[in-house]
Protein backbone atom coordinates (compact mmCIF):
# COMPACT_ATOMS: atom_id res chain seq x y z
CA UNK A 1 0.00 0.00 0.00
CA UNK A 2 1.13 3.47 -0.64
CA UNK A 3 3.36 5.04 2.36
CA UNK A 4 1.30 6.30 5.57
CA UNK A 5 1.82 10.16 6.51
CA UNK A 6 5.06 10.20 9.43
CA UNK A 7 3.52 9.99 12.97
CA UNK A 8 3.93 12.76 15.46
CA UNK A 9 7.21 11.65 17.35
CA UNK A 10 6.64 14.58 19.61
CA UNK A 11 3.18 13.38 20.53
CA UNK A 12 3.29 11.10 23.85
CA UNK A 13 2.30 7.79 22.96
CA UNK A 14 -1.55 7.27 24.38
CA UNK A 15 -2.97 4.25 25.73
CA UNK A 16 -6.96 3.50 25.77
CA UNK A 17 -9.23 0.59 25.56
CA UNK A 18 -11.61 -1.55 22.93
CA UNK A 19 -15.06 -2.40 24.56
CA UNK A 20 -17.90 -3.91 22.41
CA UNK A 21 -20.77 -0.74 22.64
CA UNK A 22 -24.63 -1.07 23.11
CA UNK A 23 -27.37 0.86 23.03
CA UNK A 24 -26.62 2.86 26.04
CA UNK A 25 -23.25 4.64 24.04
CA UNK A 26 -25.84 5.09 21.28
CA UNK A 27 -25.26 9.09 21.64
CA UNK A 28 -21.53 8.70 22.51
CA UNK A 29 -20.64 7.10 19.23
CA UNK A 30 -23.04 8.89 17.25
CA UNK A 31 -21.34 12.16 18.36
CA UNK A 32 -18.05 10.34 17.02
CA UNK A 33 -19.41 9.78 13.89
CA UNK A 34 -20.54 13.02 13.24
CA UNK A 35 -17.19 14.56 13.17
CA UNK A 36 -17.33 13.07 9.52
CA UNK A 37 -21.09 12.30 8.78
CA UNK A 38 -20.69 11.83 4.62
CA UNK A 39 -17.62 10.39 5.17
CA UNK A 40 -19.03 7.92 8.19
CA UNK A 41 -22.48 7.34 6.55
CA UNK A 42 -22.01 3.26 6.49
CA UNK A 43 -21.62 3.28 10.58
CA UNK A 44 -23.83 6.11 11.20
CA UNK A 45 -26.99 4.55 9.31
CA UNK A 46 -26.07 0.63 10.89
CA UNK A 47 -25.96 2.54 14.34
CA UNK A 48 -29.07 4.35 13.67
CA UNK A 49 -31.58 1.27 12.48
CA UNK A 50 -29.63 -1.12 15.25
CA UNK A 51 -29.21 0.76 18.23
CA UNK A 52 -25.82 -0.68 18.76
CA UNK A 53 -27.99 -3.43 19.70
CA UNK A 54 -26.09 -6.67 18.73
CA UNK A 55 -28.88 -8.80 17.70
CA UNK A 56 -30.11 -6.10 14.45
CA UNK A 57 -25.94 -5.64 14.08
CA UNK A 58 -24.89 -9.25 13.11
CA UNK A 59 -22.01 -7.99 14.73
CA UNK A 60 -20.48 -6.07 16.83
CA UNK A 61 -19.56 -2.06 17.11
CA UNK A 62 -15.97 -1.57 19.04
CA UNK A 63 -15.22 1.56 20.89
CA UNK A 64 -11.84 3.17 21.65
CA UNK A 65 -11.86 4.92 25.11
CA UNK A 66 -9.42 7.26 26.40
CA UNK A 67 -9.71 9.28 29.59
CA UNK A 68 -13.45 7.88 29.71
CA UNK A 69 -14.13 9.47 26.45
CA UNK A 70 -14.61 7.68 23.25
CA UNK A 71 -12.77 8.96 20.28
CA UNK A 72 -12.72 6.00 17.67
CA UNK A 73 -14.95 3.23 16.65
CA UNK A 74 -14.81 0.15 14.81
CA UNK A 75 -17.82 -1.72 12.57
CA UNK A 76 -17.26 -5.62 13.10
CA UNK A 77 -19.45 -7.75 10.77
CA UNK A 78 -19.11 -8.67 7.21
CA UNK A 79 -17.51 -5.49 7.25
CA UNK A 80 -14.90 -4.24 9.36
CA UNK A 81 -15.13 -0.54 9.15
CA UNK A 82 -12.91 1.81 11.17
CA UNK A 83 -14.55 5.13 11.85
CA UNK A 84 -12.32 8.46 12.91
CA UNK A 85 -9.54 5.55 13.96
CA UNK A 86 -6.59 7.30 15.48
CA UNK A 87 -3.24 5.31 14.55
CA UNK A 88 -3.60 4.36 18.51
CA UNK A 89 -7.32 3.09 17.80
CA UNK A 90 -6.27 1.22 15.05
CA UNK A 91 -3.44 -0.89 16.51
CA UNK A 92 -5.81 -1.71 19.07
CA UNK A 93 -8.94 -2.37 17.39
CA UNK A 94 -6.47 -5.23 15.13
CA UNK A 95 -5.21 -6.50 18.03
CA UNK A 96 -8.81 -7.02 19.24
CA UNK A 97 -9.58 -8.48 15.78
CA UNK A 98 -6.90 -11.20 15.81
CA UNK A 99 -7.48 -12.41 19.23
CA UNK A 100 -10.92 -13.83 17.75
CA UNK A 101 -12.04 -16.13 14.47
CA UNK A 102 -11.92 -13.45 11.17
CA UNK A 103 -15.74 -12.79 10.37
CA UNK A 104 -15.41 -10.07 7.90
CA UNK A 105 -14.74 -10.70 3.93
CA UNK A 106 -13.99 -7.46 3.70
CA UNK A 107 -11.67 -3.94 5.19
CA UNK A 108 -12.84 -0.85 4.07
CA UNK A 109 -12.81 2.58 5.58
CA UNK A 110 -10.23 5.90 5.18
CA UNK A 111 -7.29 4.64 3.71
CA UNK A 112 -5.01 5.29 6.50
CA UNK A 113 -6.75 3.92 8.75
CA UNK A 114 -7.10 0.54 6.61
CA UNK A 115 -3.43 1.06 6.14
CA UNK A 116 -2.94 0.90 9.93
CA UNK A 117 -5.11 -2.19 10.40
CA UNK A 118 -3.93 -4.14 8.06
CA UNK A 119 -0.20 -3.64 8.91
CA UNK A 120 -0.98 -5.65 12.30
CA UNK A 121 -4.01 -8.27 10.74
CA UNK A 122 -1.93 -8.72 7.24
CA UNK A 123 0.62 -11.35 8.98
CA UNK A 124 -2.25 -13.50 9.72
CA UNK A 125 -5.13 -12.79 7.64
CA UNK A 126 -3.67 -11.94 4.46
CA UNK A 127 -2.94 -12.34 1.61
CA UNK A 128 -6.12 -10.59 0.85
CA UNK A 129 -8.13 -11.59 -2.40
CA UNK A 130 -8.13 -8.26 -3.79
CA UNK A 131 -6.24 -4.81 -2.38
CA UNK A 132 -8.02 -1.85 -4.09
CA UNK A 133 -6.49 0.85 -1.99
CA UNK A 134 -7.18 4.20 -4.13
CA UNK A 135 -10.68 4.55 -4.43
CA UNK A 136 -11.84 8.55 -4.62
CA UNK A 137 -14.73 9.08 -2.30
CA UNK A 138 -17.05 11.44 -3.98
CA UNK A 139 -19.92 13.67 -2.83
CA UNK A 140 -22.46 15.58 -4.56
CA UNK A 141 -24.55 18.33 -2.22
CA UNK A 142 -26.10 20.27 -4.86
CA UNK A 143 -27.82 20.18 -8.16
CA UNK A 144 -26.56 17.73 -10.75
CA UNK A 145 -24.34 19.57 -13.18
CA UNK A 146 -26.38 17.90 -15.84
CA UNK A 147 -29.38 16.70 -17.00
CA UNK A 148 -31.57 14.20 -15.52
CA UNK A 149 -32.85 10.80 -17.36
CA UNK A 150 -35.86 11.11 -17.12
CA UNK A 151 -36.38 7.45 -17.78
CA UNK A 152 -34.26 6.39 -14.91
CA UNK A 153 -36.84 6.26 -11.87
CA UNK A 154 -37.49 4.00 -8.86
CA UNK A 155 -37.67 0.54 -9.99
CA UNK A 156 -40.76 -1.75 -9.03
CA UNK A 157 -41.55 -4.37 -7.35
CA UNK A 158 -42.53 -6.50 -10.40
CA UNK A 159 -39.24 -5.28 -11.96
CA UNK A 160 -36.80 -8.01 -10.07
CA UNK A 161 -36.89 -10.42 -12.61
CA UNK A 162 -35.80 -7.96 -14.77
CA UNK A 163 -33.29 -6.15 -12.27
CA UNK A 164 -31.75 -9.13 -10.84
CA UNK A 165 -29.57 -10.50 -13.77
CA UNK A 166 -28.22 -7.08 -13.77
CA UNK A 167 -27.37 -6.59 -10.21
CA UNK A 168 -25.62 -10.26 -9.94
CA UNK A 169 -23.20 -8.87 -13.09
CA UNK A 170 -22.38 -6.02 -11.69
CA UNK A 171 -21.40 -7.44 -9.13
CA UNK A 172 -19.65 -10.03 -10.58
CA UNK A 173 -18.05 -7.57 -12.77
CA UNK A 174 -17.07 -5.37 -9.77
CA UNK A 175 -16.38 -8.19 -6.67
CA UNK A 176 -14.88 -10.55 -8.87
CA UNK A 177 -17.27 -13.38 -7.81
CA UNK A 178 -20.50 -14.12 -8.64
CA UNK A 179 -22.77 -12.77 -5.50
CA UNK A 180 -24.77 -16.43 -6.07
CA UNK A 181 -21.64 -18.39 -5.23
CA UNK A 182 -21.63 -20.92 -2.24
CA UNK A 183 -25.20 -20.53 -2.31
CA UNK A 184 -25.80 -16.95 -2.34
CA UNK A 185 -28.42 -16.86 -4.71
CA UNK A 186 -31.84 -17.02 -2.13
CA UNK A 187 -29.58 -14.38 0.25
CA UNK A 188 -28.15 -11.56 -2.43
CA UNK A 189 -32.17 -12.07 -4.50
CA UNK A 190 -33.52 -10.57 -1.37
CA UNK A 191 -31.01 -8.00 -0.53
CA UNK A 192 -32.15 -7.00 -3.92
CA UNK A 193 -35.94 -7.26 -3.29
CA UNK A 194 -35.43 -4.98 -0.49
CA UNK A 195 -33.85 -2.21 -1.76
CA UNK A 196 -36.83 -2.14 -4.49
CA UNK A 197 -39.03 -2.19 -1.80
CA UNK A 198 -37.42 0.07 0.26
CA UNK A 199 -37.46 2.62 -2.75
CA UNK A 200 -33.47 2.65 -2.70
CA UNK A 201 -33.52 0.73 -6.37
CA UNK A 202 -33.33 2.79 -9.36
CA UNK A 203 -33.25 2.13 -13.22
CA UNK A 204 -34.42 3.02 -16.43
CA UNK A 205 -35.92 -0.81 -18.31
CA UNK A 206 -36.54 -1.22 -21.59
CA UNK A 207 -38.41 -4.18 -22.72
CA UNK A 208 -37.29 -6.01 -19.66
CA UNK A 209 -33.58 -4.98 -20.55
CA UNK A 210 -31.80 -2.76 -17.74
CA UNK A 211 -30.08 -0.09 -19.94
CA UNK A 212 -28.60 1.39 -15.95
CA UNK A 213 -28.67 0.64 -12.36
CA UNK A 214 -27.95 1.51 -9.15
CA UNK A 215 -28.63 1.40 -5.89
CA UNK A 216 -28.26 3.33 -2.12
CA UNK A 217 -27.01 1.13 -0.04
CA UNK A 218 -27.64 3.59 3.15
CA UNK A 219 -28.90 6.77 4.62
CA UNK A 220 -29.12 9.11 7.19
CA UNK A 221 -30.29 12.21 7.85
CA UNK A 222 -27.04 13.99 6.74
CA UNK A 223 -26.27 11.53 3.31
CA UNK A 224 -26.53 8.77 1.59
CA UNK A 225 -24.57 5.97 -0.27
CA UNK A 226 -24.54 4.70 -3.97
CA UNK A 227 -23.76 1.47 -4.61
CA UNK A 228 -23.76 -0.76 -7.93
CA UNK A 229 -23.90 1.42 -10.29
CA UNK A 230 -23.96 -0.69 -14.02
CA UNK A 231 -24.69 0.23 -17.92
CA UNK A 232 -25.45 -2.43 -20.42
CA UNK A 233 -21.87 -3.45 -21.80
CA UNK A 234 -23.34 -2.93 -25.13
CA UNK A 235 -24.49 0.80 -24.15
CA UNK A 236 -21.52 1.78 -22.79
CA UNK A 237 -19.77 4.94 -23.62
CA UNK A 238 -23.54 6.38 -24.44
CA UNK A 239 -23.93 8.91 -21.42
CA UNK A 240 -26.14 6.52 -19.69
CA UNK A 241 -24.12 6.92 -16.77
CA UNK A 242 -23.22 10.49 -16.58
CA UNK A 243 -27.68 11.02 -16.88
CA UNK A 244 -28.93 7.99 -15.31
CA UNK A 245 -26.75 9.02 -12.03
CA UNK A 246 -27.78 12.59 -12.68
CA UNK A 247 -31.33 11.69 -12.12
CA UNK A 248 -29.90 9.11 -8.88
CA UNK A 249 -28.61 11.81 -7.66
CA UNK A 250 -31.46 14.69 -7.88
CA UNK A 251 -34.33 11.77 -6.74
CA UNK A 252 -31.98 11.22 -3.43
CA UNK A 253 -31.07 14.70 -3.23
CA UNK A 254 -34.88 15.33 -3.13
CA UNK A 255 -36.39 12.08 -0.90
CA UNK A 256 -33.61 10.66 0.66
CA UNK A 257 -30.62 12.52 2.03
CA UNK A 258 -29.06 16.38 1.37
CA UNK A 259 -25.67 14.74 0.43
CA UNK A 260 -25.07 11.67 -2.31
CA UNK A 261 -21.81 10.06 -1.76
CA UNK A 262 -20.13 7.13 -3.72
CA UNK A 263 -16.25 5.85 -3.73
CA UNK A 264 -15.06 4.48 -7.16
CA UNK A 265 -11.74 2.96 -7.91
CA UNK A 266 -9.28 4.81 -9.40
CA UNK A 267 -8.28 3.19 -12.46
CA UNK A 268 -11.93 3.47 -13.73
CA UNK A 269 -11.34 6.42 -15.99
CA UNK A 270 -15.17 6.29 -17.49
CA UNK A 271 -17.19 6.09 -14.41
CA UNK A 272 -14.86 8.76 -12.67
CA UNK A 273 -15.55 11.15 -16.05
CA UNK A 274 -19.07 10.19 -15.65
CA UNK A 275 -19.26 11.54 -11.76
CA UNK A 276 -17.03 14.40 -12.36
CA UNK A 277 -19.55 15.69 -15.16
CA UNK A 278 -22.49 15.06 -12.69
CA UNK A 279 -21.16 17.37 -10.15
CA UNK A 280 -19.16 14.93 -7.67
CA UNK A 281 -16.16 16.01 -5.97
CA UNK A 282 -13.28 14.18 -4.03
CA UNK A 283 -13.22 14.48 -0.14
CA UNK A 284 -11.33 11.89 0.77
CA UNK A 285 -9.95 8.39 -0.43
CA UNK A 286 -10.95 5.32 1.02
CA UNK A 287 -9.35 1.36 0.47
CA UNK A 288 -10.81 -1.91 0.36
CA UNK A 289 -9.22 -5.52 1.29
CA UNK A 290 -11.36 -8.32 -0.15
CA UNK A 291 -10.78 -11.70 1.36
């Protein structure tokens, strides 16, 4: 990974503690998270419809305490997702991690911070499967610079047949395994089904063909999160993308959250083009470690 900034040598080394959180530090890490809402959407919406409670995670939220205050947090899941992770959090959130059985497939987060956990979990978990670790992180908080498709709208219920062949090669495309391996199929269908229900789904369908796609993956009341964002291969290079997230984008400006945020990886020169043109603007640059 690429070099991490020089610590402080002057700073006095710190010392806190990783506890698992509940529902009572509900406000503590909430106020955490808000130091960097856009940026921290992912734990701010899981902490919002869970509660911190661990049965509605399917995991676990870690908090880094120091002088009684908490300063850094930690999503543990399928996920592991540090969240305003000082270099001291860090160390001690992946010592945490490798005193227990790996449940996440996947690191993602700021990428210093990732930077910092994996230089303590690599010896033992890694390799990883896939080490993307520029990927822009891009927000949008006003109009889109262009115009809207106005063809690309909420997709329907009755649309999954349609949408789902779509959505399992994107990902495909983008994960590098199918989302219906091991058995996937019943699990990732309904993950699907409930985004379109949820009104999170968006396309624009043409005789049962998806032309685009894509989908928020969360929200909150200060942003929300693209996800699988796909054109027809055969479409591509049309402007489907640059208006089809234009009209994403003004819908869930509108309805959903005041901020649309996305992360991309670097090397994909057409999609970035496509999100510059929209209005979307670096704010940061996250990683992800794929296992």
């Amino acid at each position: 990974m690429p070099a991490l900034p020089t610590p402080d040598t002057e700073r006095p080394a710190r010392r806190g503690t990783v506890r698992v959180l509940g529902p009572a530090d509900l406000e503590a890490a909430l106020a955490v998270i808000e130091a960097s809402p856009v940026t921290n959407v992912f734990a701010d919406y899981r902490s919002r419809i869970t509660q911190l409670d661990q049965r509605w995670l399917g995991g676990q939220m870690w908090g880094y305490v120091e002088d009684d205050v908490l300063v850094s947090l930690c999503h543990v899941g399928a996920n592991l997702v540090p969240v305003e992770a000082s270099p001291e959090a860090c160390s001690a959130f992946a010592e945490r991690a490798l005193a227990q059985r790996r449940l996440s497939s996947t690191i993602v987060g700021p990428r210093d911070a990732v930077g910092r956990l994996w230089d303590v979990l690599e010896p033992t978990w890694g390799p990883a499967r896939d080490e993307r670790w520029d990927q822009p992180h891009l927000e949008l908080s006003s109009l889109p610079a262009v115009a809207p498709d106005p063809a690309v709208r909420r997709t329907e219920p009755h649309e999954v047949e349609d949408l789902y062949p779509a959505c399992v090669a994107m990902y495909t495309e983008e994960v590098g395994v199918s989302p219906e391996a091991d058995g996937g199929r019943n699990l990732y269908r309904a993950r699907v089904s409930q985004l379109v229900n949820r009104g999170w789904s968006f396309s624009r369908i043409e005789n049962g063909r998806v032309l685009f796609k894509a989908e928020i993956a969360c929200a909150t009341p200060y942003a929300c999160q693209v996800q699988g964002v796909y054109v027809d291969p055969s479409r591509r290079g049309e402007g489907l993308c640059t208006s089809g997230m234009a009209a994403v984008a003004a819908i869930a400006r509108a309805e959903i959250a005041p901020t649309v945020a996305l992360y991309v990886n670097a090397h994909n020169t057409p999609a970035r083009a496509a999100y510059a043109k929209v209005g979307f603007q670096q704010t940061a640059t996250f990683s992800t470690l794929m296992f």
